[in-house]
Protein backbone atom coordinates (compact mmCIF):
# COMPACT_ATOMS: atom_id res chain seq x y z
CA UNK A 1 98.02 131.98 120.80
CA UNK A 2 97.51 130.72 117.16
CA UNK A 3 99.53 127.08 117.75
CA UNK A 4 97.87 125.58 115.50
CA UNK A 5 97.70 128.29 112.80
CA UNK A 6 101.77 128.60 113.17
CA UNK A 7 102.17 124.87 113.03
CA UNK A 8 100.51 124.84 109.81
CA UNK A 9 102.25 127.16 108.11
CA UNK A 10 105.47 125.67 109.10
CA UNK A 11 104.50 122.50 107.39
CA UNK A 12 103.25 124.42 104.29
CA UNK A 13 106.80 125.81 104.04
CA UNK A 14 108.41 122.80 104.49
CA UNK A 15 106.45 120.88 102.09
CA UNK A 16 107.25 124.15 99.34
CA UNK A 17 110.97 123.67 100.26
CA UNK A 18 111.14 119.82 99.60
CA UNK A 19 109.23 120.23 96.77
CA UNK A 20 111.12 123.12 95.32
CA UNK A 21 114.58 121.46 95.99
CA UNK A 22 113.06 118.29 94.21
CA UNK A 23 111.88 120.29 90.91
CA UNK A 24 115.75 122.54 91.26
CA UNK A 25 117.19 119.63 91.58
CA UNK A 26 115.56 117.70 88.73
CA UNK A 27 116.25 120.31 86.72
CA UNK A 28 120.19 120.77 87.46
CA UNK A 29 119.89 116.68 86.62
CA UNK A 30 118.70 117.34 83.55
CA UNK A 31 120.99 120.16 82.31
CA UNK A 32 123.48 117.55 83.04
């Protein structure tokens, strides 16, 4: 089984989400 593979993915996809929320909610501050 690709463990390893899966794991990284799964931390790509987190980083993406954190990152995207950050940017979103930059962006909803500065509409504000």
């Amino acid at each position: 089984m690709t463990t390893g593979l899966t794991l990284s993915a799964v931390c790509i996809l987190g980083l993406i989400v954190i990152v995207g929320g950050i940017v979103i909610g930059f962006h909803f501050w500065d509409k504000d």
